[in-house]
N, C-alpha and C. Protein backbone atom coordinates (compact mmCIF):
# COMPACT_ATOMS: atom_id res chain seq x y z
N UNK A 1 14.70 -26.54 23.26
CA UNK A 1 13.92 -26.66 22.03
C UNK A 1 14.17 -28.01 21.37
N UNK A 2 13.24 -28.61 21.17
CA UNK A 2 13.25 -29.68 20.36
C UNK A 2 13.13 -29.46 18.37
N UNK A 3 13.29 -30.02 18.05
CA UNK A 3 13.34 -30.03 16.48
C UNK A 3 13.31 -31.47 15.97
N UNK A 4 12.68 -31.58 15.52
CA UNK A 4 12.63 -33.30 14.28
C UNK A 4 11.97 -33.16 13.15
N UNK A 5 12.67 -33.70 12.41
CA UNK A 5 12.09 -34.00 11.38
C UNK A 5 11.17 -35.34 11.42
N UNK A 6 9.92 -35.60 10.24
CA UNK A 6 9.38 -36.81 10.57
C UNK A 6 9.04 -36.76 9.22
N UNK A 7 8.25 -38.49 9.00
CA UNK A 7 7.70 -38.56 7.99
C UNK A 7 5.74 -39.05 7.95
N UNK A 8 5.38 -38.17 7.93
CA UNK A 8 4.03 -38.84 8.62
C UNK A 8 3.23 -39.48 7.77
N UNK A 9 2.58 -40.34 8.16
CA UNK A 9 1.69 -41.15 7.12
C UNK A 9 0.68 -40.68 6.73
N UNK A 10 0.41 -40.44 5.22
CA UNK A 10 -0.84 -39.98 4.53
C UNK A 10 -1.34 -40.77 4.02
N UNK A 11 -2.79 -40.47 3.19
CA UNK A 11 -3.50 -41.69 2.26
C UNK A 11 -2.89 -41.88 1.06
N UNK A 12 -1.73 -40.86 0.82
CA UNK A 12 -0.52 -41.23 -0.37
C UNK A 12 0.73 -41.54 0.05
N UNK A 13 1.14 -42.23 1.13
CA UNK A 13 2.14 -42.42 1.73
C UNK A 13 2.83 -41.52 2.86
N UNK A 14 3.85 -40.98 2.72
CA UNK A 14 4.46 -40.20 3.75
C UNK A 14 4.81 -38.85 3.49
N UNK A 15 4.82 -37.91 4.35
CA UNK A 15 4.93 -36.88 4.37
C UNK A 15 5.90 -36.16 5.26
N UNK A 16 6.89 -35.79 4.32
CA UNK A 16 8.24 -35.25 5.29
C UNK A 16 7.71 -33.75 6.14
N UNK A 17 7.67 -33.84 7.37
CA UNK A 17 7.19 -32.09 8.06
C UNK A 17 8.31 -32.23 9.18
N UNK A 18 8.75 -31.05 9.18
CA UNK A 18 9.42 -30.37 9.85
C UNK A 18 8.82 -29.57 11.46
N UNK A 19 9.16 -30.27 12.79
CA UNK A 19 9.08 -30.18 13.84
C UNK A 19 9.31 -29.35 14.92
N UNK A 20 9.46 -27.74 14.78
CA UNK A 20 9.78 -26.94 16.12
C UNK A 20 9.06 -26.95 17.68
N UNK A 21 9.40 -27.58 18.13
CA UNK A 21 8.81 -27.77 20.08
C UNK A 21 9.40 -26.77 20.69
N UNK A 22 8.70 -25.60 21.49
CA UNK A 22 9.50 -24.90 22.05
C UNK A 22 9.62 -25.75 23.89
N UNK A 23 9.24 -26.44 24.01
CA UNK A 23 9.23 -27.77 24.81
C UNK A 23 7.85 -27.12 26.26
N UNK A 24 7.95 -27.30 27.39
CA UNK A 24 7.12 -27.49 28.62
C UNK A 24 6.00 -26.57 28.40
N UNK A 25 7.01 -25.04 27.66
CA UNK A 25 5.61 -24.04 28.28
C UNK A 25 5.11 -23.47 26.91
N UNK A 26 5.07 -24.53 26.07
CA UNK A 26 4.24 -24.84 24.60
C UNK A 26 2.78 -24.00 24.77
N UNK A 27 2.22 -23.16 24.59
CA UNK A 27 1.18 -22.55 24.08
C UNK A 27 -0.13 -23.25 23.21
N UNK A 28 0.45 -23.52 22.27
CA UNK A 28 0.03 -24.36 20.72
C UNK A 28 0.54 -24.62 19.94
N UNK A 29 -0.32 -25.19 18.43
CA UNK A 29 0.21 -25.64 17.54
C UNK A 29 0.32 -25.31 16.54
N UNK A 30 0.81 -24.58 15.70
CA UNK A 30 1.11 -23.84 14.32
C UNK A 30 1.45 -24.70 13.01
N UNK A 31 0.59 -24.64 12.39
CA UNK A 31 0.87 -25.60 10.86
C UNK A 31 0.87 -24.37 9.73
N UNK A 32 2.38 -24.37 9.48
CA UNK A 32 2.35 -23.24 8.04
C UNK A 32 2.63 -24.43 7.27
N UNK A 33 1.83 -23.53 5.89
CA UNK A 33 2.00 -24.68 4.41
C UNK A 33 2.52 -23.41 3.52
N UNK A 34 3.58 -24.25 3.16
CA UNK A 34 4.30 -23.34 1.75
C UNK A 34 4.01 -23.52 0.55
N UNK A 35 4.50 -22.19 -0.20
CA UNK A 35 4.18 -21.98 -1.92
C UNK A 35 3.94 -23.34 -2.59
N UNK A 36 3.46 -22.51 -4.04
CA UNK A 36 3.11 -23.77 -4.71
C UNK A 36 4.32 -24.76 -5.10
N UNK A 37 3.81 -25.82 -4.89
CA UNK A 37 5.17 -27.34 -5.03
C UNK A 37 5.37 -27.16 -6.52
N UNK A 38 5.03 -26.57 -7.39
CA UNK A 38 5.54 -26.59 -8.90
C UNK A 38 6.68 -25.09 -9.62
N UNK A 39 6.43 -24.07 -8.36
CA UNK A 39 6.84 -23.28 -8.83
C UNK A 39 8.23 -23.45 -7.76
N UNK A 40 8.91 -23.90 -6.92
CA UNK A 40 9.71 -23.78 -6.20
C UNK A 40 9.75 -23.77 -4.54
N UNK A 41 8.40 -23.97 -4.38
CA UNK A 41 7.95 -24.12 -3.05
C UNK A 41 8.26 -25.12 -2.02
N UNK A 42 9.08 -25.07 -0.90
CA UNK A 42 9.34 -25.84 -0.02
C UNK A 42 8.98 -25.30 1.44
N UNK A 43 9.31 -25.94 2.41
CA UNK A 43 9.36 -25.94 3.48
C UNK A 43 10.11 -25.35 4.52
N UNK A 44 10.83 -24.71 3.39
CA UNK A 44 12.62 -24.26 3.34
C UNK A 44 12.02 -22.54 2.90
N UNK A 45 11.29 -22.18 2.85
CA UNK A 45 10.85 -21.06 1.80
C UNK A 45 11.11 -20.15 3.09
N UNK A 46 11.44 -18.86 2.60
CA UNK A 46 12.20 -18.33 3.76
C UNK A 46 10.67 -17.04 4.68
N UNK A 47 9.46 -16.88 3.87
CA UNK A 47 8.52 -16.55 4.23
C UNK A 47 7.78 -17.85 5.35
N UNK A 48 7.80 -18.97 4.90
CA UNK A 48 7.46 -19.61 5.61
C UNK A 48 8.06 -20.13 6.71
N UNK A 49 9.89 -20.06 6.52
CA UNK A 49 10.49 -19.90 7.90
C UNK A 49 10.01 -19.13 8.84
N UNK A 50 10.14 -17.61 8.63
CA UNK A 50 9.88 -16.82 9.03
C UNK A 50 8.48 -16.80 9.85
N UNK A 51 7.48 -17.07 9.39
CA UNK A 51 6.45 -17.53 9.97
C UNK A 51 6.18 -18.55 11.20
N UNK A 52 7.41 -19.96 11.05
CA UNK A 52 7.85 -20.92 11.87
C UNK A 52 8.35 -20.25 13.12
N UNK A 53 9.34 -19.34 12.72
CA UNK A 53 10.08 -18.55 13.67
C UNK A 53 9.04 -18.15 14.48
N UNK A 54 8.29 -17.17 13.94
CA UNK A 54 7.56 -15.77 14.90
C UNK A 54 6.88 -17.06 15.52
N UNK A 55 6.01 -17.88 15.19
CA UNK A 55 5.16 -18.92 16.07
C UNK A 55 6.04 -19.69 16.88
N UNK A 56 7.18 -19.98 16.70
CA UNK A 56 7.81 -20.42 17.52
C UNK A 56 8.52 -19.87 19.37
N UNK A 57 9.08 -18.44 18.76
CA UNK A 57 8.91 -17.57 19.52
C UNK A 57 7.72 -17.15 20.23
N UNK A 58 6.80 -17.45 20.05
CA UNK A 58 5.35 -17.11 20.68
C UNK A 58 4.94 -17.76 21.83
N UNK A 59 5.94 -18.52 21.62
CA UNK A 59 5.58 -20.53 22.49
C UNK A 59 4.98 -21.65 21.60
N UNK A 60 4.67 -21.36 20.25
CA UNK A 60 4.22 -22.35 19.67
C UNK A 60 4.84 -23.42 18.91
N UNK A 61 4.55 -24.53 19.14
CA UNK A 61 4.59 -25.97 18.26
C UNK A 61 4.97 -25.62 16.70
N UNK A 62 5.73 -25.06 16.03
CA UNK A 62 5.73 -24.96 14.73
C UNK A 62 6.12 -26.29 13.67
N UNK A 63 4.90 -25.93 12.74
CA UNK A 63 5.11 -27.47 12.35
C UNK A 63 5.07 -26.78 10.69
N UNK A 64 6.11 -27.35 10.20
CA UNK A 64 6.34 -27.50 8.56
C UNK A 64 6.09 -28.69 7.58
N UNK A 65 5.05 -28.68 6.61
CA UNK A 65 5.21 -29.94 6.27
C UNK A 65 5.61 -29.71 4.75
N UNK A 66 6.45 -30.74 4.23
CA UNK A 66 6.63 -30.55 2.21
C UNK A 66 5.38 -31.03 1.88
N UNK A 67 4.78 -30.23 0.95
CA UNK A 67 3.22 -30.77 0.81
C UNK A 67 3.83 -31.85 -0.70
N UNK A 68 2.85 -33.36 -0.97
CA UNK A 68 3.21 -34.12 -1.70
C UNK A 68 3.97 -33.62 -3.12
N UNK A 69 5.21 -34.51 -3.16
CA UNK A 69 5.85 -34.72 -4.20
C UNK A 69 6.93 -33.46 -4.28
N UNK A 70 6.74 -32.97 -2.65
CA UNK A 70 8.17 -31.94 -2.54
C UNK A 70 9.01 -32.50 -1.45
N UNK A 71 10.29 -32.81 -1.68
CA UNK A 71 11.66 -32.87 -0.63
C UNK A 71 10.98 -34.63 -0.54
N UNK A 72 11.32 -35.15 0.93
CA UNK A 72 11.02 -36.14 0.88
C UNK A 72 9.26 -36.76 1.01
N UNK A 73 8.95 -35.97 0.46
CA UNK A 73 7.16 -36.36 0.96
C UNK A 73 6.94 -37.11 -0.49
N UNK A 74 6.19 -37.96 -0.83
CA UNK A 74 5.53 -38.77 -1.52
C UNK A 74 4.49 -38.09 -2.52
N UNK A 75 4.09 -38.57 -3.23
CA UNK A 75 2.84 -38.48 -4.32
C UNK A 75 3.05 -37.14 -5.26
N UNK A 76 2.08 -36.48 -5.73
CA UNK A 76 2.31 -35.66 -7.11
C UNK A 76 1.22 -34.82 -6.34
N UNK A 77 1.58 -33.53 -6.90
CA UNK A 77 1.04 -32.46 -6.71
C UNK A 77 -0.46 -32.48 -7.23
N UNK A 78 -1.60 -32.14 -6.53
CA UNK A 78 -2.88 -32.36 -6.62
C UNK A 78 -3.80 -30.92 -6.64
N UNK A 79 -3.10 -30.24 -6.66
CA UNK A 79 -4.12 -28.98 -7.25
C UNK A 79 -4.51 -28.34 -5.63
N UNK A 80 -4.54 -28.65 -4.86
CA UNK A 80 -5.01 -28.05 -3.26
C UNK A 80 -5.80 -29.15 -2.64
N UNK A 81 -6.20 -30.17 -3.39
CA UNK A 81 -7.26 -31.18 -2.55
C UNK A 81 -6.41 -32.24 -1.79
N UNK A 82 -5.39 -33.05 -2.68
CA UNK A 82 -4.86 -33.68 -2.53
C UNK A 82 -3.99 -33.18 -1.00
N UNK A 83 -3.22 -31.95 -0.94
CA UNK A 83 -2.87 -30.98 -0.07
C UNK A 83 -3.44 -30.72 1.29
N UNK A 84 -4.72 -30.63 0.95
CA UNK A 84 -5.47 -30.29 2.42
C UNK A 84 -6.15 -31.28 2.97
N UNK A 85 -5.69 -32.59 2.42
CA UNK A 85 -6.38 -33.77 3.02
C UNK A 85 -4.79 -34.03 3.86
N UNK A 86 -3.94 -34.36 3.35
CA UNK A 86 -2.51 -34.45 3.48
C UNK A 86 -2.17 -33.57 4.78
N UNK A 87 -2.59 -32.38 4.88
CA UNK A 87 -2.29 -31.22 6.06
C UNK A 87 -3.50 -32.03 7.52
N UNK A 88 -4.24 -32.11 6.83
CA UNK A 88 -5.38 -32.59 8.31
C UNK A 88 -4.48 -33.44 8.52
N UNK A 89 -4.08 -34.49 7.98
CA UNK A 89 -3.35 -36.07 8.25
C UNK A 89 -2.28 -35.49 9.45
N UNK A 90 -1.53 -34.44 9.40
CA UNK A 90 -0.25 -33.98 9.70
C UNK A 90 -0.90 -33.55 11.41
N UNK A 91 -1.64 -32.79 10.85
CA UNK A 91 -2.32 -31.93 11.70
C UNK A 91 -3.04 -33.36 12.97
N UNK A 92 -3.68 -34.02 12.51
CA UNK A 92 -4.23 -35.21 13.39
C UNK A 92 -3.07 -35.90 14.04
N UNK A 93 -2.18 -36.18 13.40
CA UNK A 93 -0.61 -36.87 14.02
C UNK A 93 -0.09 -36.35 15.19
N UNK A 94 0.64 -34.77 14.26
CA UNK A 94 0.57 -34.34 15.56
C UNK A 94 -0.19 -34.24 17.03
N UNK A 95 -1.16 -33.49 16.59
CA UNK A 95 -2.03 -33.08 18.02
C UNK A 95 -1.89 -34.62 19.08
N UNK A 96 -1.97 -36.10 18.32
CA UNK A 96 -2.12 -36.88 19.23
C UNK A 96 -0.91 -36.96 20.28
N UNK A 97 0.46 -36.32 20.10
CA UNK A 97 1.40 -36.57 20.72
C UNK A 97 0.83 -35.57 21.66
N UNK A 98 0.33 -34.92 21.74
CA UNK A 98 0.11 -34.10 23.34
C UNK A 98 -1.01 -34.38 23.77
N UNK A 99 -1.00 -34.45 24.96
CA UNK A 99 -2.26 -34.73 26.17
C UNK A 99 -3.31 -34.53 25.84
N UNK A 100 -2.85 -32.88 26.46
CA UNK A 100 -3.95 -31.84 26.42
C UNK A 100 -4.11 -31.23 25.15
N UNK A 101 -5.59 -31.16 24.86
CA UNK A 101 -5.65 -30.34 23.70
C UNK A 101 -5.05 -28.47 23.52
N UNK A 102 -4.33 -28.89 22.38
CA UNK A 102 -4.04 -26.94 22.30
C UNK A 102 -4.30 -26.24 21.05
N UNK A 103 -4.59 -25.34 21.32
CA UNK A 103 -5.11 -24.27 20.05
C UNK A 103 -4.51 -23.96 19.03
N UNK A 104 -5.31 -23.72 17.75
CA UNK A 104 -4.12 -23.99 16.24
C UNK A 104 -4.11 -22.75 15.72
N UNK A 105 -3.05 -22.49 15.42
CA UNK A 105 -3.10 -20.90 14.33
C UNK A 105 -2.75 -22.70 12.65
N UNK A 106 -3.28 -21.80 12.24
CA UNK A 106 -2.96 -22.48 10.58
C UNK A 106 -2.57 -21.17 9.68
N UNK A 107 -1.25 -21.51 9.25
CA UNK A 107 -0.53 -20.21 8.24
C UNK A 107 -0.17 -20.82 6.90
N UNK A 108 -0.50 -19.91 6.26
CA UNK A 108 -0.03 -20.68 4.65
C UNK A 108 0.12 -19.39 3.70
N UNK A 109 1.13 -19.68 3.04
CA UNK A 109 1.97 -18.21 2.13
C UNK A 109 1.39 -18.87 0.21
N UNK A 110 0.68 -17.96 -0.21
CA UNK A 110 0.31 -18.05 -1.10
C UNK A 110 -0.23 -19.33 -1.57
N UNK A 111 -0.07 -20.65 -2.56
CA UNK A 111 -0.62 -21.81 -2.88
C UNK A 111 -0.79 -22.36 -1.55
N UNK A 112 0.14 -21.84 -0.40
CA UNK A 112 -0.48 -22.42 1.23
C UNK A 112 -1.35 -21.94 1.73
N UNK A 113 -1.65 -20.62 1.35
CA UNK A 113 -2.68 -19.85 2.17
C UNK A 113 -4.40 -20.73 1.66
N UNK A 114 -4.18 -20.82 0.46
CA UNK A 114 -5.30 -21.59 -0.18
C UNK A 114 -5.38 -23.00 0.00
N UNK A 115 -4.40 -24.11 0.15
CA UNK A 115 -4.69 -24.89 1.30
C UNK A 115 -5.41 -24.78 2.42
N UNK A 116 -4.87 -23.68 3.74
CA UNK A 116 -5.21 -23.75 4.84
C UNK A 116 -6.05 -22.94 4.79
N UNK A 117 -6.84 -22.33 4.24
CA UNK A 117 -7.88 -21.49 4.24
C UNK A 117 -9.07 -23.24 3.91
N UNK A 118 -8.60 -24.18 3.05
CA UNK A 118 -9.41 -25.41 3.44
C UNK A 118 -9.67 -26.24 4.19
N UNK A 119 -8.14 -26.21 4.98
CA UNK A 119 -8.08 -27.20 6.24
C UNK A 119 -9.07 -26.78 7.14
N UNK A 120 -8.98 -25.45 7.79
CA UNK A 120 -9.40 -24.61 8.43
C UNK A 120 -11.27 -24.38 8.54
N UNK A 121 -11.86 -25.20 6.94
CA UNK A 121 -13.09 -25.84 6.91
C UNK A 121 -13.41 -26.82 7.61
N UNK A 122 -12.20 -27.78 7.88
CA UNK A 122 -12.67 -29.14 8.38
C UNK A 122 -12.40 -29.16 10.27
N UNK A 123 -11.54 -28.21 10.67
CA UNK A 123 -11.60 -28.27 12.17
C UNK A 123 -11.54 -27.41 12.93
N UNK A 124 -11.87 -26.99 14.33
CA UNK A 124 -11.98 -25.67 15.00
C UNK A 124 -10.29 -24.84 15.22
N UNK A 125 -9.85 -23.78 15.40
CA UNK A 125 -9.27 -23.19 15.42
C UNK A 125 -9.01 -21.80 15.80
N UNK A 126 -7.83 -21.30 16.20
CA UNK A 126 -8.09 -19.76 17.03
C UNK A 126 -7.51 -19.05 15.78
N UNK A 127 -6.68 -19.06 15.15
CA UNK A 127 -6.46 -18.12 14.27
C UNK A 127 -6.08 -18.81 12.86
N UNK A 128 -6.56 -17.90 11.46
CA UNK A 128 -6.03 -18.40 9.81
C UNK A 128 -5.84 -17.07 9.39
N UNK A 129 -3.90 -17.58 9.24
CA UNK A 129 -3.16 -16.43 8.77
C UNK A 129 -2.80 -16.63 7.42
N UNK A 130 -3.33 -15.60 6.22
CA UNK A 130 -3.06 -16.07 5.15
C UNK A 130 -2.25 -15.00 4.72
N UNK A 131 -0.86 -15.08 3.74
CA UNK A 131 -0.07 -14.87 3.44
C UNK A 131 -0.31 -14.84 1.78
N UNK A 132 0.23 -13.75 1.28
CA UNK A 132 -0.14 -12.79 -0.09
C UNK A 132 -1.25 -14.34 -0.39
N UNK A 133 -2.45 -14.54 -0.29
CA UNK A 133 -3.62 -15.15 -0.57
C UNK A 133 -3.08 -15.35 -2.36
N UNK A 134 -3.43 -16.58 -2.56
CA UNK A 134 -3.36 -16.24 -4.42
C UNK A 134 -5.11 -16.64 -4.70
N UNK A 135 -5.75 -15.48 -4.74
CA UNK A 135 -7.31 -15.42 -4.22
C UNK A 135 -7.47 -15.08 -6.07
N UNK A 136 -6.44 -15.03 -7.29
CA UNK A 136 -6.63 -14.29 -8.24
C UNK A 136 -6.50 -15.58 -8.85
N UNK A 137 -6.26 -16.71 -8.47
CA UNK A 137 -5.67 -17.92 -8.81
C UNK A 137 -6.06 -19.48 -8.67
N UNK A 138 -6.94 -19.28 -7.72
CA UNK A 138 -8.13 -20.18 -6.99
C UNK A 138 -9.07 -20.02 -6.51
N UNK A 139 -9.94 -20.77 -6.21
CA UNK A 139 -11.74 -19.98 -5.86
C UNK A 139 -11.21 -20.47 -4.46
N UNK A 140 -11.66 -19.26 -3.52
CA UNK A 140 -11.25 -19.33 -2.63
C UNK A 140 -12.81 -19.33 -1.76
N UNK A 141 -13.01 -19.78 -0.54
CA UNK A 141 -14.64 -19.72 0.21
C UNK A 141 -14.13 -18.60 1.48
N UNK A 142 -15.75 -18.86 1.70
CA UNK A 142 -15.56 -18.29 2.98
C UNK A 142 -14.75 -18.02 3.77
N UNK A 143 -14.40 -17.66 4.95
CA UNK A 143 -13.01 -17.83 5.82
C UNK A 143 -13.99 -17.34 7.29
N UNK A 144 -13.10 -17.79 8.34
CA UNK A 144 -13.89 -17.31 9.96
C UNK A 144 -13.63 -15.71 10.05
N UNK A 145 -14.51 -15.40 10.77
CA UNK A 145 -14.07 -13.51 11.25
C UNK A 145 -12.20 -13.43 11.78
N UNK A 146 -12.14 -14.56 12.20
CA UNK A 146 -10.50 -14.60 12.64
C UNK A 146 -9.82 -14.59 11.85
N UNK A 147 -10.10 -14.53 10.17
CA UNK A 147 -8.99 -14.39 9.35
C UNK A 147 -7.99 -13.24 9.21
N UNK A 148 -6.79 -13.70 9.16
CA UNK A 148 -5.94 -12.42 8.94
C UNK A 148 -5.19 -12.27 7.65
N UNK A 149 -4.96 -11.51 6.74
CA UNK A 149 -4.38 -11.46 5.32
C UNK A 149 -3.25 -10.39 5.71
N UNK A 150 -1.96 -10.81 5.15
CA UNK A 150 -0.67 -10.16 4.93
C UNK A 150 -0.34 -9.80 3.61
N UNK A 151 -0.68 -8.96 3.13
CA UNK A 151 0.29 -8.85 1.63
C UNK A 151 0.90 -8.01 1.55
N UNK A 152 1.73 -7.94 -0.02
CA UNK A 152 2.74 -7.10 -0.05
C UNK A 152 2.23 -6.07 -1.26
N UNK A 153 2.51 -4.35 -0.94
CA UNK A 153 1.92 -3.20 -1.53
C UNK A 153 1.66 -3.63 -3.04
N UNK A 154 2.92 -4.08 -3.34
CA UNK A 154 3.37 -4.00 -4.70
C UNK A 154 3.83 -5.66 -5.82
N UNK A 155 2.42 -6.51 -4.75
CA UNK A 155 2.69 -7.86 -4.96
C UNK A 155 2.56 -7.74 -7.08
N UNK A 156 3.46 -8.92 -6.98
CA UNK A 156 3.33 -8.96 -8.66
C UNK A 156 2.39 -10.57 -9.44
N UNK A 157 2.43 -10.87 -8.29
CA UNK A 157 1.41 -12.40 -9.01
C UNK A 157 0.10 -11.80 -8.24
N UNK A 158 -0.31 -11.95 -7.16
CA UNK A 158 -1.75 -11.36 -6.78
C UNK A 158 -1.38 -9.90 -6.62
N UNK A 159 -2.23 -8.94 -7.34
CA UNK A 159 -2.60 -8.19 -7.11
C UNK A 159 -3.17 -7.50 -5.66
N UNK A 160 -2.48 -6.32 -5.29
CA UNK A 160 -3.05 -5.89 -3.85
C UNK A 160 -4.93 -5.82 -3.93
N UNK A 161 -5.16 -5.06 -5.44
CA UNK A 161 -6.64 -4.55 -5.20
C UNK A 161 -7.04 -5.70 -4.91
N UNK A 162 -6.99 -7.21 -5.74
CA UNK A 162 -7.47 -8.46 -5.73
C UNK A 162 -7.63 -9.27 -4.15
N UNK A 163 -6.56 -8.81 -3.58
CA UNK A 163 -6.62 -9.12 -1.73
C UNK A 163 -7.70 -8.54 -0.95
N UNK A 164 -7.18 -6.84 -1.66
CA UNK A 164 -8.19 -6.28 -0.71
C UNK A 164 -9.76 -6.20 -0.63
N UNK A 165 -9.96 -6.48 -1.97
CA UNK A 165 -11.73 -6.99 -2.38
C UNK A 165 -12.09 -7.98 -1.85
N UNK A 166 -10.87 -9.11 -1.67
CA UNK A 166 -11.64 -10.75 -1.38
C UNK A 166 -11.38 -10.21 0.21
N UNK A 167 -10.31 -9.70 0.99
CA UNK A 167 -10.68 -9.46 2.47
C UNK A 167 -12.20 -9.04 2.80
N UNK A 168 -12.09 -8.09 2.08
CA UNK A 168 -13.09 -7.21 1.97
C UNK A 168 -14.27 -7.65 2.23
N UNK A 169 -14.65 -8.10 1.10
CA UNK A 169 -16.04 -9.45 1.12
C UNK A 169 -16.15 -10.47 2.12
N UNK A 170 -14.86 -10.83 2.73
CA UNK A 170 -15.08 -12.39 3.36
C UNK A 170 -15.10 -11.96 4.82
N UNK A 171 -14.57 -10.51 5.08
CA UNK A 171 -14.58 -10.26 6.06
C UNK A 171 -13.25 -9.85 7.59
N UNK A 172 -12.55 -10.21 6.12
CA UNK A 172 -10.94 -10.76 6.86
C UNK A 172 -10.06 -9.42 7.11
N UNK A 173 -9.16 -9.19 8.11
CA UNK A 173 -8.64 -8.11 9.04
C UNK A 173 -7.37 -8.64 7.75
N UNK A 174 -6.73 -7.03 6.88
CA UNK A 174 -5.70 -7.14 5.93
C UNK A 174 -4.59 -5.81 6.36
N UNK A 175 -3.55 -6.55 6.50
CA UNK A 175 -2.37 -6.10 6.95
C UNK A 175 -1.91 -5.77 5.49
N UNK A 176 -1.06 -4.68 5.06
CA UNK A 176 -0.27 -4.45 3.92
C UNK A 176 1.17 -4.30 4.18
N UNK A 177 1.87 -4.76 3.96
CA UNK A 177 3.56 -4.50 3.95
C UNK A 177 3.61 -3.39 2.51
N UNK A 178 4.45 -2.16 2.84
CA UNK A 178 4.76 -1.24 2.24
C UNK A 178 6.10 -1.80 0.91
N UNK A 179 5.92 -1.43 0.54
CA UNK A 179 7.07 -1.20 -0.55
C UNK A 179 7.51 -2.56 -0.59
N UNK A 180 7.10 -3.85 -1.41
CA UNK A 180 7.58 -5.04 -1.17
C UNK A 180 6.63 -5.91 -2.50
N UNK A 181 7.05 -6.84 -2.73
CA UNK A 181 6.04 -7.87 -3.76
C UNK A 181 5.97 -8.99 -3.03
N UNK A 182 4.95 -10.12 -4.03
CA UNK A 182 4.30 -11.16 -3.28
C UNK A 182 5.89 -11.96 -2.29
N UNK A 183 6.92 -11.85 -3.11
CA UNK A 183 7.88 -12.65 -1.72
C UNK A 183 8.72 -12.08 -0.70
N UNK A 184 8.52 -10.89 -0.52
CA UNK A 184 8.86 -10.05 1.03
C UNK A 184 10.11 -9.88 1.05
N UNK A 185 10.47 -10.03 -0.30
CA UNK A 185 12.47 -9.72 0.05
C UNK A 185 12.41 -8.17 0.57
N UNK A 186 13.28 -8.21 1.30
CA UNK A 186 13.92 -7.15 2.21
C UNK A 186 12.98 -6.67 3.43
N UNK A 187 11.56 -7.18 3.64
CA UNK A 187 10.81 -7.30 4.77
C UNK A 187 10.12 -8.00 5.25
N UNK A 188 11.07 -9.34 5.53
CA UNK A 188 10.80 -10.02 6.61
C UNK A 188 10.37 -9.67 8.04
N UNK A 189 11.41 -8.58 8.65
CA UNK A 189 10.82 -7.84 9.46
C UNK A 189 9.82 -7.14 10.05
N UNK A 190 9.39 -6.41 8.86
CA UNK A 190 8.04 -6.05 9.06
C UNK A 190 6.89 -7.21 8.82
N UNK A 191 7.12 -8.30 8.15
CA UNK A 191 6.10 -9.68 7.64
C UNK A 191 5.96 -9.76 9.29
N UNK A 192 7.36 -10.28 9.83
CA UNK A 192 7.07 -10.89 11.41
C UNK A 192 6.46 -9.94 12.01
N UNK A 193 6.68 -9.04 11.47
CA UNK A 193 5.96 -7.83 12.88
C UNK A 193 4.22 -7.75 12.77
N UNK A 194 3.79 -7.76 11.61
CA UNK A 194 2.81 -8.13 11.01
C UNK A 194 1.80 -9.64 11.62
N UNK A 195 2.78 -10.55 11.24
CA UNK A 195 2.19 -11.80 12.03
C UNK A 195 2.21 -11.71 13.58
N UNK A 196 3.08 -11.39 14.24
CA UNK A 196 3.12 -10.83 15.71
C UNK A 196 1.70 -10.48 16.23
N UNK A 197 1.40 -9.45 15.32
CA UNK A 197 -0.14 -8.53 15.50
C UNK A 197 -1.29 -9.66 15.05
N UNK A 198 -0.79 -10.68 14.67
CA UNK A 198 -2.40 -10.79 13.76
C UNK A 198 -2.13 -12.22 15.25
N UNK A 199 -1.14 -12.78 15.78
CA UNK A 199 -1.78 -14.24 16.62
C UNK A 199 -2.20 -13.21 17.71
N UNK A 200 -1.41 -12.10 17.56
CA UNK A 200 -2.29 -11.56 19.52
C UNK A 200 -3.38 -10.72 18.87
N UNK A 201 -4.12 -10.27 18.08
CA UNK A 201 -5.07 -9.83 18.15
C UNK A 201 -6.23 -10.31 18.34
């Protein structure tokens, strides 16, 4: 397994993301984006580890990036635009280091899920895994039939009904974790088991 850290170049400078290679028999490429950068959100966020992990284990490329003006990444927090221009950048970097083209899951846990539910506008992709969605919190669009939503029963910033209406409408396959709020303390386990189901389905 390879691991690096890097700093990749954006149209606001650099962007610290975090590198898992499971090396030769690599699958694809996984870009999770974490919580919001104002409330405590890093790269480090243990939902979004967790997420790194299961894609990693899968065979996939897991790629972490600090979205601007968190850890060592550059510029000021931009509301989601600034963010999902910043994620393509990451996302384009990468992919050029491999040959052959490979297939992207894009994961993002709450202020990430609403990122990559934008990225996910601008290029093709096999799976968008969104994580407790903050759909109560941002205008959120469309999404592909491949969307998958994770939340938690008893989330306390988004509301479950609020998930399950916007799945609902957009079309998106919604997983519920039992007995848990929007940050999954004490079921991680079941989160991974959850994401497990949603890249092989």
């Amino acid at each position: 397994m390879k691991r690096s850290k890097l700093r990749i170049k954006t149209a606001i400078g650099n962007i610290e993301t975090l590198v898992n290679d499971p090396g030769s028999e690599r699958r694809g490429l996984a870009f999770i984006a974490h919580p919001h950068p104002l409330h405590g959100g890093t790269l480090d966020n243990k939902v979004v580890q967790t997420l790194a992990q299961t894609c990693h284990d899968e065979g996939y490329v897991a790629v972490r990036p600090n979205f601007r003006g968190v850890g060592g990444s550059d510029g000021e927090y931009d509301g989601g635009l600034g963010e999902t221009y910043d994620m393509l950048a990451v996302i384009a970097f990468v992919r050029a280091q491999y040959a052959a083209p490979l297939p992207l899951i894009l994961a993002g846990f709450s202020f990430g899920a609403y990122v990559q539910h934008r990225v996910a506008q601008h290029l093709a992709h096999a799976k968008l895994i969104l994580i407790g969605p903050a759909v109560n919190m941002y205008d959120f669009d469309a999404v592909p039939a491949h969307t998958h939503v994770i939340h938690g029963e008893h989330d306390e910033l988004v509301p479950l009904a609020a998930a399950q209406a916007w799945a609902q409408a957009s079309g998106a396959q919604l997983s519920v974790i039992h007995d848990t709020g929007h940050f999954f303390h004490g079921k991680l386990a079941e989160l991974k088991a959850a994401a497990l189901a949603a890249c092989h389905s």
